[in-house]
N, C-alpha and C. Protein backbone atom coordinates (compact mmCIF):
# COMPACT_ATOMS: atom_id res chain seq x y z
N UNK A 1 70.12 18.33 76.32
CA UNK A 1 70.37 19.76 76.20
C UNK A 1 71.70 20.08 76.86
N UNK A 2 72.58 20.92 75.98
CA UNK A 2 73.75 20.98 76.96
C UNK A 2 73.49 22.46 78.06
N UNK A 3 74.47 22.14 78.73
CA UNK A 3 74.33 23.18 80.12
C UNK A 3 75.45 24.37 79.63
N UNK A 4 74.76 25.22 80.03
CA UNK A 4 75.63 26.63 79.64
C UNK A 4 76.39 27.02 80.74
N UNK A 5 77.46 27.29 80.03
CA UNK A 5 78.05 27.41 81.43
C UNK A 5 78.62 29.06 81.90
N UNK A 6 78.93 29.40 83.32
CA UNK A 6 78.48 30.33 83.99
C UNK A 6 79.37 31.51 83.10
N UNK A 7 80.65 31.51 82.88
CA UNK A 7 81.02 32.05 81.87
C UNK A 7 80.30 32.55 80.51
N UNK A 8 79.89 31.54 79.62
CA UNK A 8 78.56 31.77 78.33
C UNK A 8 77.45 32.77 79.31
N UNK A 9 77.11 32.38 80.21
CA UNK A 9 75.74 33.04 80.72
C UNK A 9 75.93 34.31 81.15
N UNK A 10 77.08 34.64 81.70
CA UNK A 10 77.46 35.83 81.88
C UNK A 10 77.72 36.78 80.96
N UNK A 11 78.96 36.45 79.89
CA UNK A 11 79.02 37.42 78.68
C UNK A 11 77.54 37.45 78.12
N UNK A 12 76.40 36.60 78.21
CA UNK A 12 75.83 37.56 77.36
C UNK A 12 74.61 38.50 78.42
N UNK A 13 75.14 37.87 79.63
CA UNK A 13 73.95 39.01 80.67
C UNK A 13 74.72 40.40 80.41
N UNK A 14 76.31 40.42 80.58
CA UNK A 14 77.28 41.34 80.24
C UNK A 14 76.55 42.42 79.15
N UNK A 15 76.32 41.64 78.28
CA UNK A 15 75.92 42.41 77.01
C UNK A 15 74.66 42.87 76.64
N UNK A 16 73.61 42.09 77.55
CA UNK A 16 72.29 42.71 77.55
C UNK A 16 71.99 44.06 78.28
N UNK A 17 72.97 43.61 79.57
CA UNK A 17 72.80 45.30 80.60
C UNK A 17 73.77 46.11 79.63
N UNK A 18 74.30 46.07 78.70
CA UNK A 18 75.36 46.97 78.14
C UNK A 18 76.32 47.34 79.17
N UNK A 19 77.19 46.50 79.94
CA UNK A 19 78.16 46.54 80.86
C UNK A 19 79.40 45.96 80.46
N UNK A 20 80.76 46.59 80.67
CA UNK A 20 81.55 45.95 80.28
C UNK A 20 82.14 45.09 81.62
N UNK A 21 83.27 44.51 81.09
CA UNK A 21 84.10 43.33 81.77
C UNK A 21 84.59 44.44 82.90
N UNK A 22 85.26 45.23 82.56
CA UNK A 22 85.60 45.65 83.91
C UNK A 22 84.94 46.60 84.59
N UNK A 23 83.91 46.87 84.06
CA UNK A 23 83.07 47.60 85.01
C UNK A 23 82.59 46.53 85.88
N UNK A 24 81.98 45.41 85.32
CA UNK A 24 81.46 44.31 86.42
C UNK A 24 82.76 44.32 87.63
N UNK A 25 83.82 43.99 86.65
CA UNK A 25 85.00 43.39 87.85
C UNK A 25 84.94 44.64 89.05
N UNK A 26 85.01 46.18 88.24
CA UNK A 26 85.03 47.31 89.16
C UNK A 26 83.59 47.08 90.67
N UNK A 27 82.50 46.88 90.10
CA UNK A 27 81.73 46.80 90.78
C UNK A 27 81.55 45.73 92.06
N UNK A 28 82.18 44.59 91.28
CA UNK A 28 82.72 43.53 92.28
C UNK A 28 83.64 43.51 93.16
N UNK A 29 84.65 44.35 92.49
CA UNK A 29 85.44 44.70 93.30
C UNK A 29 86.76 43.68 93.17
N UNK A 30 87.21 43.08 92.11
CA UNK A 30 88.35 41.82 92.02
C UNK A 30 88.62 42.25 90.49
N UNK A 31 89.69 42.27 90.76
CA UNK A 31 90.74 42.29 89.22
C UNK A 31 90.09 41.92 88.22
N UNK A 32 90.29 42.64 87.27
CA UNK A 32 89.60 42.60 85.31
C UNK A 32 89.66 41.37 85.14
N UNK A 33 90.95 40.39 85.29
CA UNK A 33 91.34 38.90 85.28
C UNK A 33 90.64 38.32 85.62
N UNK A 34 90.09 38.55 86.85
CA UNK A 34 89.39 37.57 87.66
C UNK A 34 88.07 37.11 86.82
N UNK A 35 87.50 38.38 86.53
CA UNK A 35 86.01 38.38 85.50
C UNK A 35 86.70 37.66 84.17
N UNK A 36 87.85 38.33 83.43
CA UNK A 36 88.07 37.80 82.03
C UNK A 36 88.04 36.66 81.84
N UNK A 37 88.66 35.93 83.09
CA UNK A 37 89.17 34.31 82.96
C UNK A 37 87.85 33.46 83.16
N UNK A 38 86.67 34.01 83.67
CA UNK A 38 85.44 33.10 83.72
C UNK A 38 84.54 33.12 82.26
N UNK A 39 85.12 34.64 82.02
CA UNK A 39 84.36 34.84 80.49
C UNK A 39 84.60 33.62 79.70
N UNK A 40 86.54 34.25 79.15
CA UNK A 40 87.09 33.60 78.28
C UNK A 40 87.12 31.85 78.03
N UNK A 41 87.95 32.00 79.78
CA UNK A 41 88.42 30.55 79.64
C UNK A 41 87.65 29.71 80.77
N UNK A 42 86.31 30.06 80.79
CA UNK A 42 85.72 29.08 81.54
C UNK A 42 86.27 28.62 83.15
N UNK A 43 86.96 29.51 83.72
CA UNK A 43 87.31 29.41 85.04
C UNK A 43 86.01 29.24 85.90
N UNK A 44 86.45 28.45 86.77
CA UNK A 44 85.37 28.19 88.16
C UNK A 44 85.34 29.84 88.64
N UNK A 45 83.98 29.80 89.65
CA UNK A 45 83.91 31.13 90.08
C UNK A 45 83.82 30.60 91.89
N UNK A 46 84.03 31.29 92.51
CA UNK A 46 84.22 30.94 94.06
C UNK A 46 82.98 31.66 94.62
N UNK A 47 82.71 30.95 95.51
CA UNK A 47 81.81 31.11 96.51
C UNK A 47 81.31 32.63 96.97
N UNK A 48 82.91 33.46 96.77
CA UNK A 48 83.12 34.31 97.41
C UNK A 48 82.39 35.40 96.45
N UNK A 49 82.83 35.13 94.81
CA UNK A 49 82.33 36.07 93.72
C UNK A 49 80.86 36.00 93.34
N UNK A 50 80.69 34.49 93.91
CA UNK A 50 79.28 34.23 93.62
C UNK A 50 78.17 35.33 94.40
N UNK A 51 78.78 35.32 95.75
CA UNK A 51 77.94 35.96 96.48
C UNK A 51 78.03 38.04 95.97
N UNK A 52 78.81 38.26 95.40
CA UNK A 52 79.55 39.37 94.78
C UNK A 52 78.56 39.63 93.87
N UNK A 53 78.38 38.88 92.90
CA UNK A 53 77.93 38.78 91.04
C UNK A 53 75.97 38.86 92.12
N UNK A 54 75.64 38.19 92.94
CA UNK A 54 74.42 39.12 93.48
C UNK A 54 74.01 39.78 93.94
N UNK A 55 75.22 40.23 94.51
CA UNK A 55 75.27 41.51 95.07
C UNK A 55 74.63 42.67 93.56
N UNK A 56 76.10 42.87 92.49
CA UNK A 56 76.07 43.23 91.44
C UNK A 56 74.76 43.09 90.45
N UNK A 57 74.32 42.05 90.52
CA UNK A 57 73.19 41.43 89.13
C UNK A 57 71.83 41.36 89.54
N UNK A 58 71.77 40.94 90.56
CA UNK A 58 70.62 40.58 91.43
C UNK A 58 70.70 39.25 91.24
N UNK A 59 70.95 38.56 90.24
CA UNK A 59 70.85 37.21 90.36
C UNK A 59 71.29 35.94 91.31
N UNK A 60 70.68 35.31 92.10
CA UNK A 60 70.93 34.37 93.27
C UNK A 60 72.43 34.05 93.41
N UNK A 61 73.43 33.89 94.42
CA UNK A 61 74.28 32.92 94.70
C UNK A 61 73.73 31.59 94.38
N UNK A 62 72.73 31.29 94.17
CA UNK A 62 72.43 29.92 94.66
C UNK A 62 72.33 29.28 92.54
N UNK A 63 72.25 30.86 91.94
CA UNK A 63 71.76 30.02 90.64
C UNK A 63 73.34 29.72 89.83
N UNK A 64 73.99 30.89 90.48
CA UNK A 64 75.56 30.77 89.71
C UNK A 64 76.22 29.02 90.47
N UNK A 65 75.68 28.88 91.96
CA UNK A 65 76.29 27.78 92.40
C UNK A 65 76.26 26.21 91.29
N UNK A 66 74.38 26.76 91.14
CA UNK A 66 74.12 25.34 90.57
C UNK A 66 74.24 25.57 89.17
N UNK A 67 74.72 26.91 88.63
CA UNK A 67 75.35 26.72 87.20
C UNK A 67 76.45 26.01 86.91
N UNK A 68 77.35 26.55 88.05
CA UNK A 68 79.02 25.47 88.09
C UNK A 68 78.78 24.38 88.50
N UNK A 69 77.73 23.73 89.29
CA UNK A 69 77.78 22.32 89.70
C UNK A 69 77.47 21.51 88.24
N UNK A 70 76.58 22.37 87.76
CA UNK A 70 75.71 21.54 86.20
C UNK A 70 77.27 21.36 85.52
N UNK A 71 77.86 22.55 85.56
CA UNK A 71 79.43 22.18 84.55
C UNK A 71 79.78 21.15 84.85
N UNK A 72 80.20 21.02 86.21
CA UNK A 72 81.27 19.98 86.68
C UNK A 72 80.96 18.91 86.62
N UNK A 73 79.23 18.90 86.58
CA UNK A 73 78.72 17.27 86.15
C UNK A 73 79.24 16.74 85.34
N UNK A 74 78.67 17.56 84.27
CA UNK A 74 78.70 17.38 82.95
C UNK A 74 80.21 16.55 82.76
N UNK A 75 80.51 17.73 82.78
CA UNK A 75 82.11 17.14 82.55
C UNK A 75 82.76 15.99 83.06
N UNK A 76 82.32 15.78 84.17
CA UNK A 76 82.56 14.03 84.74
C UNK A 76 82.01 13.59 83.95
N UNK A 77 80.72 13.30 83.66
CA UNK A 77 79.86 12.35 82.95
C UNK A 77 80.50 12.25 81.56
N UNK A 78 81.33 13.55 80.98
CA UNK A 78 82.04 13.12 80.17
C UNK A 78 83.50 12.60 79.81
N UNK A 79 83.85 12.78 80.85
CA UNK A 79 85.39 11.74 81.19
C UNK A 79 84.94 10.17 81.59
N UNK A 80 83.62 10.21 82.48
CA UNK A 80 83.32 8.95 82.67
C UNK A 80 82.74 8.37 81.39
N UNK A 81 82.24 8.30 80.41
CA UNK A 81 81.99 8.05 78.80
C UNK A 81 83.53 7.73 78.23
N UNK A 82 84.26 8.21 78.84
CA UNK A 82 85.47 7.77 77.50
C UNK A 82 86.38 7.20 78.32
């Protein structure tokens, strides 16, 4: 099964609360960018936003942590394959 990553999981929590990108960012409190670039382009999220986004969502620091760890596996496991 592939792992979704925290970006995918977000645009569509984004879209279930009917919230936009920068209202999250507003609420978080960090630049439109900061949110766009995890949407779009799959940017890491920091420790710092993590704890932010549960502030915002309710959802754990601890589940966004081990969403990006599942990425970063992944992604070794797939550089280590080729």
């Amino acid at each position: 099964m592939d792992s979704v990553t925290p970006g995918e999981f977000l645009r569509a929590l984004l879209k279930r609360r009917k919230m936009s990108v920068m209202e999250l960012a507003t609420r978080c409190g960090v630049p439109y960018h900061r949110i766009s670039s995890i949407i779009y382009r799959n940017s890491r999220i920091s420790p710092d936003l993590m704890l932010r986004f549960e502030l915002v969502t309710g959802i754990p620091a601890e589940r966004w942590r081990n969403m990006q760890g599942d990425i970063l596996e992944a992604r070794a496991q797939n550089r280590k394959r080729k």
